[in-house]
Protein backbone atom coordinates (compact mmCIF):
# COMPACT_ATOMS: atom_id res chain seq x y z
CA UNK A 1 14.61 -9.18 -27.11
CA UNK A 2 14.50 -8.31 -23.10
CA UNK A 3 11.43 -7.28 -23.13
CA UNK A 4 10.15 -10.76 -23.64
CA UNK A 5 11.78 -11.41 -19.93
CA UNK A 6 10.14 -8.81 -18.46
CA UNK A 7 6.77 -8.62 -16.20
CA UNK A 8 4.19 -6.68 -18.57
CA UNK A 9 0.36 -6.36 -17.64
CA UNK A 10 -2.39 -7.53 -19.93
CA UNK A 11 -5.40 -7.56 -17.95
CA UNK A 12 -7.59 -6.83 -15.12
CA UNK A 13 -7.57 -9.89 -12.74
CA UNK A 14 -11.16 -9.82 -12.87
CA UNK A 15 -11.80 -9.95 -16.12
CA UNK A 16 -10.21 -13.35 -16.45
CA UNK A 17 -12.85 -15.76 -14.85
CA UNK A 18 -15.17 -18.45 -16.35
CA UNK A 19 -14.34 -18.25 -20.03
CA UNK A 20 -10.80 -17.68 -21.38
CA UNK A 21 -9.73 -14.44 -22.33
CA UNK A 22 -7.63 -13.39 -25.74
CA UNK A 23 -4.95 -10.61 -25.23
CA UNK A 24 -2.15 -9.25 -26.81
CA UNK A 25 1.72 -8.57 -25.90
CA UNK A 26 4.55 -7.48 -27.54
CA UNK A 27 3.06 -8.45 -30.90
CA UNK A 28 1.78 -12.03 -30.03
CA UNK A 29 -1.67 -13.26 -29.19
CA UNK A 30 -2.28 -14.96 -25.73
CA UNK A 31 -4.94 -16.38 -24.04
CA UNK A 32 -5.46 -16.38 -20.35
CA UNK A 33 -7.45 -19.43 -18.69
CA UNK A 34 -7.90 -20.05 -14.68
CA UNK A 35 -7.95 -23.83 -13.63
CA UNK A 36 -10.08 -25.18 -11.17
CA UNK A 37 -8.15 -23.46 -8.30
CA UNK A 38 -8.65 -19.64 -9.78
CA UNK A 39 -4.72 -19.70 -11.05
CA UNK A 40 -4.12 -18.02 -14.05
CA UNK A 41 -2.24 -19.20 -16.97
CA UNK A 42 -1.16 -17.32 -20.11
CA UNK A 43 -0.41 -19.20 -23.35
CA UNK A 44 0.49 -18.53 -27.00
CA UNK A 45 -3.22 -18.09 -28.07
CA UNK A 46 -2.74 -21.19 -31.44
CA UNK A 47 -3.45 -24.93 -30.47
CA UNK A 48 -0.99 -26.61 -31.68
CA UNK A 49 -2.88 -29.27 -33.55
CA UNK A 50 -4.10 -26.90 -36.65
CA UNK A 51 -3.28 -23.46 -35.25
CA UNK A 52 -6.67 -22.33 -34.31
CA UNK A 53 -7.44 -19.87 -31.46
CA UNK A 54 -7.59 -21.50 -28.04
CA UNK A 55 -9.47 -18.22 -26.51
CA UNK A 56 -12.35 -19.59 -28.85
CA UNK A 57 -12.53 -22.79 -27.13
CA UNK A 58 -13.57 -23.38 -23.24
CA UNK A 59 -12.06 -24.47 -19.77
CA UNK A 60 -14.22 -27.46 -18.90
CA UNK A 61 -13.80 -29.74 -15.59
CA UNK A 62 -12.36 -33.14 -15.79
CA UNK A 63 -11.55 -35.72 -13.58
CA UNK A 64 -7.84 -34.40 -12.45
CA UNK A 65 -8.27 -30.70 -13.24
CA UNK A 66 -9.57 -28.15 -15.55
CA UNK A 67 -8.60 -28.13 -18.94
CA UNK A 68 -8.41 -25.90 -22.14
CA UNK A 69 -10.61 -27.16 -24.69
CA UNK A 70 -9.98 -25.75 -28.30
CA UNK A 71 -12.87 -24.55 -30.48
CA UNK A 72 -11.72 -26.75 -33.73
CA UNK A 73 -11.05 -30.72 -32.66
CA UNK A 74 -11.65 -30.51 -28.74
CA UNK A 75 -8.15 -31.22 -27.82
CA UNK A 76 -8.16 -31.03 -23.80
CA UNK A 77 -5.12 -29.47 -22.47
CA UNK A 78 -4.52 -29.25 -18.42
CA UNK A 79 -3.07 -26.77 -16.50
CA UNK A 80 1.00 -27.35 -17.59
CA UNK A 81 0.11 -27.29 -20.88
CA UNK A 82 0.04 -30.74 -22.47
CA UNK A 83 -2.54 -32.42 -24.14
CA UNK A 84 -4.55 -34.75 -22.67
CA UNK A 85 -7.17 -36.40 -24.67
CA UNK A 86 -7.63 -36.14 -28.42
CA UNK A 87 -11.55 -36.82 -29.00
CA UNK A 88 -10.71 -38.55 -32.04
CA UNK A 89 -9.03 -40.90 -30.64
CA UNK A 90 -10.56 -42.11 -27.35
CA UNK A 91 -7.87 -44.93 -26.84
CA UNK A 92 -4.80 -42.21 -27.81
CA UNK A 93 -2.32 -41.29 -24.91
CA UNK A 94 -1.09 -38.04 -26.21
CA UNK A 95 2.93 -37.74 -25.54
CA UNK A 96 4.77 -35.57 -23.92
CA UNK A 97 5.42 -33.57 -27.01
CA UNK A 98 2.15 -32.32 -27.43
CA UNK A 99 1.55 -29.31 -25.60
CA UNK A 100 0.09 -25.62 -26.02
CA UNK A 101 3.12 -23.09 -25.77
CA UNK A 102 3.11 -21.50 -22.01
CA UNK A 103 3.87 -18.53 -20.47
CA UNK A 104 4.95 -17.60 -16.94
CA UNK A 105 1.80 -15.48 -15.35
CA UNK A 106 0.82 -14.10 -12.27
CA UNK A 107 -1.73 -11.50 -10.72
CA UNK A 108 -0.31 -8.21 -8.67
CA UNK A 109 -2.00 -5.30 -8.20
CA UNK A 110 -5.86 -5.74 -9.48
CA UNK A 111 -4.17 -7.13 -12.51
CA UNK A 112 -2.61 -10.17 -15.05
CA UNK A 113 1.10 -10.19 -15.90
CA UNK A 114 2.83 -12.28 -17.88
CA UNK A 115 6.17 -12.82 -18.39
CA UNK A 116 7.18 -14.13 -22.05
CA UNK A 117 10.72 -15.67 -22.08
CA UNK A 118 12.32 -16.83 -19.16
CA UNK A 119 15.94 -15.00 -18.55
CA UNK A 120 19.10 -16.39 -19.14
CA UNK A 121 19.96 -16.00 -15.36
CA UNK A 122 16.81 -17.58 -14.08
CA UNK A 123 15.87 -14.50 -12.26
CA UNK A 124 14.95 -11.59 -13.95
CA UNK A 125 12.96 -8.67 -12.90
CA UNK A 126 10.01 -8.85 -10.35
CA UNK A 127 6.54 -7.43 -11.23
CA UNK A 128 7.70 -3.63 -10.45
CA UNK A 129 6.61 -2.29 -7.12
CA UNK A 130 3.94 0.01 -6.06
CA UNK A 131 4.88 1.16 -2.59
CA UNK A 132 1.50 2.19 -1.17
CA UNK A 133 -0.14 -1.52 -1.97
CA UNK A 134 0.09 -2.69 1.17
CA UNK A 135 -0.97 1.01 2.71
CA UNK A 136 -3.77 0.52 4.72
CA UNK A 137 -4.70 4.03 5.24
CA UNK A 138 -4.95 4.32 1.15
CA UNK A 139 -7.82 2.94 -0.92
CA UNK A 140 -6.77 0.49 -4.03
CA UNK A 141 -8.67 1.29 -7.73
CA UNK A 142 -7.66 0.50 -10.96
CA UNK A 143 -9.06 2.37 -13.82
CA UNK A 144 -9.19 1.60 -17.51
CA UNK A 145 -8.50 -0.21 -19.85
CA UNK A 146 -7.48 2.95 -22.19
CA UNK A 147 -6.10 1.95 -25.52
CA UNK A 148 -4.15 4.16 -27.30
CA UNK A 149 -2.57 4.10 -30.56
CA UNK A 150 1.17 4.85 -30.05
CA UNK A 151 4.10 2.98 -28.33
CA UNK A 152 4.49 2.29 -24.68
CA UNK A 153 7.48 4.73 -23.99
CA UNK A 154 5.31 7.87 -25.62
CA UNK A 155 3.13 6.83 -22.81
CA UNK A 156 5.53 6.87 -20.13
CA UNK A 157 7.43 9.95 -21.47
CA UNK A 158 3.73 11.99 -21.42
CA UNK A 159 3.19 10.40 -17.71
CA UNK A 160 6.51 11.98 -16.64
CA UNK A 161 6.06 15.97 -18.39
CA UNK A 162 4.67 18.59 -16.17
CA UNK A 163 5.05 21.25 -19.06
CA UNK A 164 2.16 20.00 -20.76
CA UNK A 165 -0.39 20.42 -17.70
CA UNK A 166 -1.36 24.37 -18.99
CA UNK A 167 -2.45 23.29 -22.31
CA UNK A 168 -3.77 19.85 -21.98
CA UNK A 169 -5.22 19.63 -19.31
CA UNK A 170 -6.05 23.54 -18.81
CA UNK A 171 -8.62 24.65 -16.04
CA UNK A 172 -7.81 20.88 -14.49
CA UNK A 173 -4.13 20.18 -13.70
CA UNK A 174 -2.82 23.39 -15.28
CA UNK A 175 -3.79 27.01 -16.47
CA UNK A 176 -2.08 28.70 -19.62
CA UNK A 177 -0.96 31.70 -17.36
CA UNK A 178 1.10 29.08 -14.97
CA UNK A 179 2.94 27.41 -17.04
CA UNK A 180 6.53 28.05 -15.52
CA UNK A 181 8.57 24.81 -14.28
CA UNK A 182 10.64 25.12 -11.40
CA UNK A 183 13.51 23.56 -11.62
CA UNK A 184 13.81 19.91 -10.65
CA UNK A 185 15.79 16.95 -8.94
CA UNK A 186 16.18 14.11 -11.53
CA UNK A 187 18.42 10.79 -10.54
CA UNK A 188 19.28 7.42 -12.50
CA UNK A 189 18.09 4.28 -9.74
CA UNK A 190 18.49 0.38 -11.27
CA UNK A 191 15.02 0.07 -12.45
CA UNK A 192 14.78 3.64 -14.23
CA UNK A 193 14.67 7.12 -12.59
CA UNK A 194 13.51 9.03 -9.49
CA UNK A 195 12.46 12.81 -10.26
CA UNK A 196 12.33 15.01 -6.98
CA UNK A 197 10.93 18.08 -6.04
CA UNK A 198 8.41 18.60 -8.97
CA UNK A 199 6.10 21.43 -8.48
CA UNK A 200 3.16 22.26 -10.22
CA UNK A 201 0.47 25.11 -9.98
CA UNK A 202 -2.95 23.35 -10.50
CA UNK A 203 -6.12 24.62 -10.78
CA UNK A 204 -7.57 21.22 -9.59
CA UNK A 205 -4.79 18.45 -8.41
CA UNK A 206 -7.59 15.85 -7.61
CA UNK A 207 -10.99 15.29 -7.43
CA UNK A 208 -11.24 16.70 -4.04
CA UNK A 209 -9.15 19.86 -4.29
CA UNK A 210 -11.99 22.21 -3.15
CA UNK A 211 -9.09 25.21 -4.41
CA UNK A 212 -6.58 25.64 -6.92
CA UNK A 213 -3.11 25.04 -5.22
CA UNK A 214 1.10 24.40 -5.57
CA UNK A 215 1.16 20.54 -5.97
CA UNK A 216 4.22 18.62 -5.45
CA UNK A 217 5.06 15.59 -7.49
CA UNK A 218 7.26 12.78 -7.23
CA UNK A 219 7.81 10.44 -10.25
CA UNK A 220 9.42 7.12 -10.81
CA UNK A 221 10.15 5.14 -13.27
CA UNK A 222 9.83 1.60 -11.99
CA UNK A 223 10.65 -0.49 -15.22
CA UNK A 224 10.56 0.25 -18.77
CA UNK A 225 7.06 0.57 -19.50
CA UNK A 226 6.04 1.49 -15.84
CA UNK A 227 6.22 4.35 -13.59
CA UNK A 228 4.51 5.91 -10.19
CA UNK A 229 3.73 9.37 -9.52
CA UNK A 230 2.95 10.59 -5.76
CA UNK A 231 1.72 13.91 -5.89
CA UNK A 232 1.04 16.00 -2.21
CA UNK A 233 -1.18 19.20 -2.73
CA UNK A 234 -1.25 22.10 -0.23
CA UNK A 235 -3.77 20.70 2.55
CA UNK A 236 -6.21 23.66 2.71
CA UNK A 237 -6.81 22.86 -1.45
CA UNK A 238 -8.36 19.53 -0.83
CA UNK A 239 -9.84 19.48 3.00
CA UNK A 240 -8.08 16.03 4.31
CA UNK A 241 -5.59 15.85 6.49
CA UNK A 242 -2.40 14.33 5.49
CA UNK A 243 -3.62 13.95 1.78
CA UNK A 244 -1.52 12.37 -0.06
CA UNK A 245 -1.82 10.07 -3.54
CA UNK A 246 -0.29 8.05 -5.49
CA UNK A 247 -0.97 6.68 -9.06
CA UNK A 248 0.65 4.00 -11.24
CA UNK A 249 0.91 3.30 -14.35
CA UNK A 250 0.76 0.41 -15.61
CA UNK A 251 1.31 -0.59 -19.71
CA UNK A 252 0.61 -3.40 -22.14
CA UNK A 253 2.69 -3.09 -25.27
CA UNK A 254 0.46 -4.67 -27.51
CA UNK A 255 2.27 -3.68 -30.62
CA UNK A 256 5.46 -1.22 -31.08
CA UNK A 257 2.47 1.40 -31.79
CA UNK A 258 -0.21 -0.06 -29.95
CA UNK A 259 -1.02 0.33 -26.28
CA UNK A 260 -2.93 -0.56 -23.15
CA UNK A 261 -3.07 1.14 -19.92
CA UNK A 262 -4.38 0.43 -16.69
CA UNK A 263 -3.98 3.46 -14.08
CA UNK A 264 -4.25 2.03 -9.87
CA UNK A 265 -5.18 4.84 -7.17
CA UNK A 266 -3.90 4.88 -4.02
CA UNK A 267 -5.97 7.92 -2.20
CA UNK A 268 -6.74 8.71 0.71
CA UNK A 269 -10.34 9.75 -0.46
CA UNK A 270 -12.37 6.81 0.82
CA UNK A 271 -15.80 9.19 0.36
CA UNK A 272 -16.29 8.84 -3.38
CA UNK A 273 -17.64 5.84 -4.78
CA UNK A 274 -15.71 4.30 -7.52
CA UNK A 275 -17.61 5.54 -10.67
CA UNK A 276 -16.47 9.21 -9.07
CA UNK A 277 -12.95 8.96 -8.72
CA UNK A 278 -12.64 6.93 -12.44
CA UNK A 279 -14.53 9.56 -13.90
CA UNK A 280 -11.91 11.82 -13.21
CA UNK A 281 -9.09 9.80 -14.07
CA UNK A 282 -10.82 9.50 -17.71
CA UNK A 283 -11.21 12.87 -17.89
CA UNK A 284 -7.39 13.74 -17.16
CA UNK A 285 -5.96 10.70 -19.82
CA UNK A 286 -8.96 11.15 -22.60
CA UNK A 287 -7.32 14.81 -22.76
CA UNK A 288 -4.07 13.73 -23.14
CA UNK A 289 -5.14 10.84 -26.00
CA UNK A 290 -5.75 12.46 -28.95
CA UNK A 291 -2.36 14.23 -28.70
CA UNK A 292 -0.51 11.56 -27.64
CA UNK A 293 -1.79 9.99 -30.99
CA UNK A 294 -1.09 12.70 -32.66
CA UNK A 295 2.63 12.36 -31.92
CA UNK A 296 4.74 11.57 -35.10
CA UNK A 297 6.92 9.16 -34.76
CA UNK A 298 4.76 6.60 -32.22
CA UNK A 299 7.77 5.09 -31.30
CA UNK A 300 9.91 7.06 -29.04
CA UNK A 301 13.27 7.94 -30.56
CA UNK A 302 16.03 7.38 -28.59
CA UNK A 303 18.90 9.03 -30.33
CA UNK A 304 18.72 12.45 -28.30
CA UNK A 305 19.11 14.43 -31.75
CA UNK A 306 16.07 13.51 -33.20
CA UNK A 307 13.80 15.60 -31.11
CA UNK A 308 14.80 19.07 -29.01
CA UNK A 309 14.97 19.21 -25.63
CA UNK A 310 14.96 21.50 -22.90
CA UNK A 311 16.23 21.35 -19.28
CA UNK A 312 12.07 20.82 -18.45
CA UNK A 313 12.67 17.30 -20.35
CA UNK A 314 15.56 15.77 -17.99
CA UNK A 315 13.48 13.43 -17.09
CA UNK A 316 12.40 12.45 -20.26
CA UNK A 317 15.84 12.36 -21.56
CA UNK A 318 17.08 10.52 -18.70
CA UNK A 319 14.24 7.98 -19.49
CA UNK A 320 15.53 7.51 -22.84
CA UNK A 321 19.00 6.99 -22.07
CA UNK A 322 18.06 4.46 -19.45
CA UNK A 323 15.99 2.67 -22.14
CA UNK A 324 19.06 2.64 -24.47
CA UNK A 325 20.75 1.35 -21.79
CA UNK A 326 18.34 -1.64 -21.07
CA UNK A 327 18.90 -2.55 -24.42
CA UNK A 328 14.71 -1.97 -25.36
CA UNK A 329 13.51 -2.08 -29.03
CA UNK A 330 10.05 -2.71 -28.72
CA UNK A 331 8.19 0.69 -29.28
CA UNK A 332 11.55 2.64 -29.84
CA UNK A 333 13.16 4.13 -32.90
C-alpha cells in the first residue's frame, strides 16, 4: 500500500513530551516516545513479549539512554528498538531478535510525522512543503486537533471547493446571493495540483477583514492527504498592508473513515493572541463538520461516474484522478 511510505502527521510536537503518547495511522496503533535527547520515535503500539500496549507503560532513564518500559512485565526497550533488560531475568542478555516494531518519525511544522514502510527506492517522498515556514514576516499557529468521521480525501476535496462558501459558511466566507464561481486555472504538478486564479466574494475572508471583499485564492495539493491554500483579500477589507495568508492542511488517516486534522497559519496578523485567531479557524471547520459527515460514501470515490460534476469541481476531479494515479486505496472507493 503507498501510503504506508508516505510522511502522514499524527500529532502536535508538543503534545509528545514526558509520557508516551498512543496514536493512530492508517488503521494501526502507534505510540510515540522522546529519549533522553527530546527525539521522537514512533512504534507499533504492542510489546512484543505478550502484545500489550507500550503507550501504557513509561520512558524511564537508564544508564546509556532512555528506554520504553511496558506496562505488563517491564521489558526496557532503548531508543532503536531492542530490548534491553527483561526484569525477570536479571542475568538475561536479550538478543538481537527482540525488539519493539519501529517506525521512521520526525517533527516539521509544530507537528509528528511518521512514515510507516520504508520505499522500495530508499527515497520516497519528503514531509510535503509549506512555503511560508521559514517566512519571517508571517506568524506560525497550528490549530486543532479536529476529528472527523469520514476519509482523508473528503477532507481534502471540501478544503479545495469554493462553491460551498454561500451555504456553509454563509455571513463568514460566503453569502447565498454570491454564490457565482468565476472560472478558474487548474494544473496537474508531481505532488498533486496547483489551482490559480480562484476568486471568491466573502463577507469576512479572515478574522481581520474589517469589510466584506473579492478574495483571491490559491490552492495546492501538496501530497495525497495534504494541501495549502494562500488566499489575498482586497487590502482596504482587512486594514494591513500587504496582507496576505496562508493555511495548511495537514491530515491523519486514522482509519479509511476516520480522520485527524491539524490546520497551521501563516498570517500576517501578529495583533491577536492565539486563542483569537483559533477561535476563528474552529468556527470556519466546525461548520463544515457535520456535513462533511454527513457525506455518503466517507470514502471518496474515484471512478468519475459515481458522483456528478461540474466545471466548478476541476479541481476536485483533477484531485481524484491524481489519486488514481498514485495508486491510493486508503480512504477511497
Amino acid at each position: 500500500m503507498i501510503e504506508r511510505q508516505l510522511w502522514h502527521p499524527v500529532a502536535l510536537a508538543e503534545d509528545v513530551a514526558a509520557a508516551p503518547v498512543a496514536v493512530r495511522l492508517l488503521g494501526e496503533s502507534l505510540v510515540l516516545w522522546r529519549d533522553d535527547v527530546a527525539a521522537v520515535h514512533a512504534w507499533t503500539d504492542r510489546c512484543p513479549h505478550r502484545g500489550a500496549q507500550l503507550s501504557l507503560g513509561r520512558v524511564v532513564q537508564c544508564e546509556g539512554g532512555a528506554r520504553l518500559e511496558c506496562p505488563y512485565h517491564g521489558w526496557r526497550f532503548e531508543a532503536g528498538g531492542r530490548c534491553m533488560q527483561v526484569p525477570a531475568l536479571p542475568e538475561f542478555v536479550p538478543p538481537a531478535t527482540h525488539r519493539a516494531m519501529t517506525h521512521a518519525a520526525r517533527e516539521a511544522h509544530g507537528l509528528v510525522w511518521v512514515r510507516l514502510d520504508a520505499p522500495a527506492d530508499g527515497e520516497g517522498d519528503a514531509i510535503p512543503a509549506f512555503a511560508p515556514e521559514d517566512d519571517m514576516r508571517l506568524r506560525k499557529l497550528n490549530c486543532g486537533p479536529y476529528d472527523v468521521e469520514t476519509s482523508a480525501p473528503r477532507l481534502v476535496e471540501n478544503f479545495l471547493d469554493m462553491s460551498h462558501f454561500g451555504f456553509v459558511h454563509e455571513g463568514w466566507l460566503g453569502a447565498r446571493d454570491m454564490t457565482a464561481i468565476d472560472d478558474y486555472r487548474v494544473e496537474a504538478t508531481p505532488h498533486g495540483l496547483l489551482a490559480t486564479g480562484c476568486k471568491a466574494w466573502q463577507p469576512q475572508s479572515t478574522i481581520n477583514s474589517t469589510a466584506p471583499a473579492q478574495v483571491e485564492y490559491t490552492y495546492e495539493v501538496t501530497a495525497p492527504y495534504t494541501a495549502v491554500l494562500t488566499k489575498i483579500p482586497e487590502a482596504a477589507s482587512v486594514g494591513i498592508d500587504d496582507y496576505r495568508e496562508s493555511i495548511a492542511l495537514y491530515i491523519c488517516p486514522i482509519d479509511a473513515e476516520r480522520s485527524r486534522v491539524w490546520f497551521r497559519l501563516a498570517t500576517a496578523d501578529f495583533e491577536r493572541d492565539d486563542t483569537a485567531l483559533r477561535a476563528f479557524q474552529d468556527t470556519i471547520f466546525l461548520q463544515d463538520k457535520p456535513v462533511l459527515e454527513s457525506q455518503r460514501p466517507k470514502c471518496l470515490p474515484l471512478d468519475l461516474r459515481a458522483e456528478l460534476h461540474t466545471v466548478a469541481d476541476k479541481a476536485s476531479s483533477l484531485y481524484r484522478r491524481h489519486l488514481k494515479m498514485r495508486g491510493i486505496t486508503f480512504g477511497v472507493c
